[in-house]
C-alpha atoms as a PDB file:
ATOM      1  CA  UNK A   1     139.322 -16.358 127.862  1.00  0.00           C
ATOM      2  CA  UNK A   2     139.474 -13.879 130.898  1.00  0.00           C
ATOM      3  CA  UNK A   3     138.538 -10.755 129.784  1.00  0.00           C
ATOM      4  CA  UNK A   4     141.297  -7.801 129.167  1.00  0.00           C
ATOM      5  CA  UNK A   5     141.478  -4.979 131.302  1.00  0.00           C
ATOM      6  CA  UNK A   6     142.970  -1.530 130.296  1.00  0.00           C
ATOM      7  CA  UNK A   7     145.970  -0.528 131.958  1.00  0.00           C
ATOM      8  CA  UNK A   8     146.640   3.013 132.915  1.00  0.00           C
ATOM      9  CA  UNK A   9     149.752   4.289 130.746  1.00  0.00           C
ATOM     10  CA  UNK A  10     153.048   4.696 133.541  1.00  0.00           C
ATOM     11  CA  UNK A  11     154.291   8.493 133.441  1.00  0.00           C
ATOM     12  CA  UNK A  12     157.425   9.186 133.647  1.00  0.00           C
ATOM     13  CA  UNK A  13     159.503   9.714 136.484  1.00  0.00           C
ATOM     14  CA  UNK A  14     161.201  12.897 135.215  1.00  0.00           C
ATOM     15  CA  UNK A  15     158.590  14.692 134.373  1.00  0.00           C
ATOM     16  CA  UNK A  16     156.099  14.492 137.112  1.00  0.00           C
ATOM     17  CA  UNK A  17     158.450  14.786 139.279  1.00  0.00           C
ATOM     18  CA  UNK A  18     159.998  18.322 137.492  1.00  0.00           C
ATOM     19  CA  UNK A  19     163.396  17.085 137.278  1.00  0.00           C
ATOM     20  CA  UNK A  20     165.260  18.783 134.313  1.00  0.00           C
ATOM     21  CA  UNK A  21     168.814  17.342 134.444  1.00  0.00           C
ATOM     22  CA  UNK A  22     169.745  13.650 135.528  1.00  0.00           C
ATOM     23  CA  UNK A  23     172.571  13.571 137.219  1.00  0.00           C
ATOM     24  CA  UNK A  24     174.885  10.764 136.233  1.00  0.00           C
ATOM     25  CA  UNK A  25     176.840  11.075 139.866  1.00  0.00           C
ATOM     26  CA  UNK A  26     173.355   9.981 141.615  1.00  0.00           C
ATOM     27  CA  UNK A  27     173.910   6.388 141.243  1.00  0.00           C
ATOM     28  CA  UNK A  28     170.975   5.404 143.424  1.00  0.00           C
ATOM     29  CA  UNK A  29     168.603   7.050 140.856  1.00  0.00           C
ATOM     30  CA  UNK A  30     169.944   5.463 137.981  1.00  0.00           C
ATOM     31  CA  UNK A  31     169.919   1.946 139.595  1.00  0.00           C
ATOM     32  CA  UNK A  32     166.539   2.569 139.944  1.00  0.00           C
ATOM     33  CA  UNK A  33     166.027   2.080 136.305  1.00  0.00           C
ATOM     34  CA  UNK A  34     168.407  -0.926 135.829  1.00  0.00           C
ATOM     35  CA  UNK A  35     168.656  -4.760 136.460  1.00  0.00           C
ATOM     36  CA  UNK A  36     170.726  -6.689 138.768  1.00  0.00           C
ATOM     37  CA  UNK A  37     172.426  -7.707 135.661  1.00  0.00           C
ATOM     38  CA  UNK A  38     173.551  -3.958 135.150  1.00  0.00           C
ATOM     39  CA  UNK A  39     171.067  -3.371 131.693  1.00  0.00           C
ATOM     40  CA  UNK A  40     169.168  -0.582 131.454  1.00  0.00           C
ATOM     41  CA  UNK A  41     165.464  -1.157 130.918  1.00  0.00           C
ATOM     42  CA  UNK A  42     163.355  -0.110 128.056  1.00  0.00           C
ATOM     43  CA  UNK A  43     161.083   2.224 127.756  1.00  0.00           C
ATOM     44  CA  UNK A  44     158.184  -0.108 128.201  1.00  0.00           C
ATOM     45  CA  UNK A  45     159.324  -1.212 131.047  1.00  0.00           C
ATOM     46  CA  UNK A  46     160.749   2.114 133.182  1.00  0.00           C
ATOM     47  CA  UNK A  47     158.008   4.058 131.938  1.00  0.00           C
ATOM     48  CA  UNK A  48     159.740   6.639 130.922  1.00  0.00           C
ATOM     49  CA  UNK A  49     159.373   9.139 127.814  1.00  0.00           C
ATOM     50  CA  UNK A  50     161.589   9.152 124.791  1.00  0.00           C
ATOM     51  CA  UNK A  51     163.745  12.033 125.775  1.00  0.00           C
ATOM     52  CA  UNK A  52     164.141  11.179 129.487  1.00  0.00           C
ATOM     53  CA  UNK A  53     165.265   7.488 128.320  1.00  0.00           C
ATOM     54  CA  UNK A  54     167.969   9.121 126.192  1.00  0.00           C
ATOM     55  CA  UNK A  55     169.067  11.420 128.837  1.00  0.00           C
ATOM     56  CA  UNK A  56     169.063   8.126 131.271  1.00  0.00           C
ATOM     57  CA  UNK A  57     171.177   6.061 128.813  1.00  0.00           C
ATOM     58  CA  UNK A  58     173.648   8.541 128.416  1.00  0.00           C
ATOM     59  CA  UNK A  59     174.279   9.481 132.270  1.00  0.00           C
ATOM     60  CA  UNK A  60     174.432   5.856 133.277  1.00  0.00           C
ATOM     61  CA  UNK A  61     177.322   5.611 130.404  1.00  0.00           C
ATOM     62  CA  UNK A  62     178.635   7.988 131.944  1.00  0.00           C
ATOM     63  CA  UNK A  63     178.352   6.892 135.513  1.00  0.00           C
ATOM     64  CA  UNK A  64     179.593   3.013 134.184  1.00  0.00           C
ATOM     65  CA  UNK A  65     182.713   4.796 133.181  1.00  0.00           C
ATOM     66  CA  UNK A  66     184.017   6.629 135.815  1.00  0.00           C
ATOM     67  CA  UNK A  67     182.748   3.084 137.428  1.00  0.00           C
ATOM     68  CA  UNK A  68     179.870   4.741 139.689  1.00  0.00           C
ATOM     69  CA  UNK A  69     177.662   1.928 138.078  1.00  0.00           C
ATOM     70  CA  UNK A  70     179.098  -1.484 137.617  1.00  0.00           C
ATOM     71  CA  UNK A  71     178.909  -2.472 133.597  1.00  0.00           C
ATOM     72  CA  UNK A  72     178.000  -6.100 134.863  1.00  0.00           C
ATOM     73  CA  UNK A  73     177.692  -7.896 138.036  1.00  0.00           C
ATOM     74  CA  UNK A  74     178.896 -11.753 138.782  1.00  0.00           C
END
């Protein structure tokens, strides 16, 4: 067995980086945190905190439906 080394905890992008609002018309910034399949990723994955990930799910929502952000891609 190879031994297990700690990983530093990600921060999140929102808060270090003192943004208070996400904009949902920045589409670039909200691909950022989504696949090429058009899913959003966890929390686990993005790195970001609880609130932040809310705030994220709701303005790509609203980006998908005023079709900023593609629901799916093929």
């Amino acid at each position: 067995m190879q031994p297990q080394t700690k990983q530093e905890k990600k921060q999140c992008h929102f808060c270090t980086s003192n943004r208070e609002v996400i904009n949902y018309k920045d589409s670039e910034s909200l691909k950022r945190f989504m696949s090429t399949q058009g899913k959003i990723y966890p929390r686990k994955k993005s790195g970001l905190c609880a609130s932040h990930q809310r705030a994220l799910a709701t303005a790509v929502k609203r980006a998908r439906f005023l079709a900023l952000v593609p629901y799916t891609t093929r």
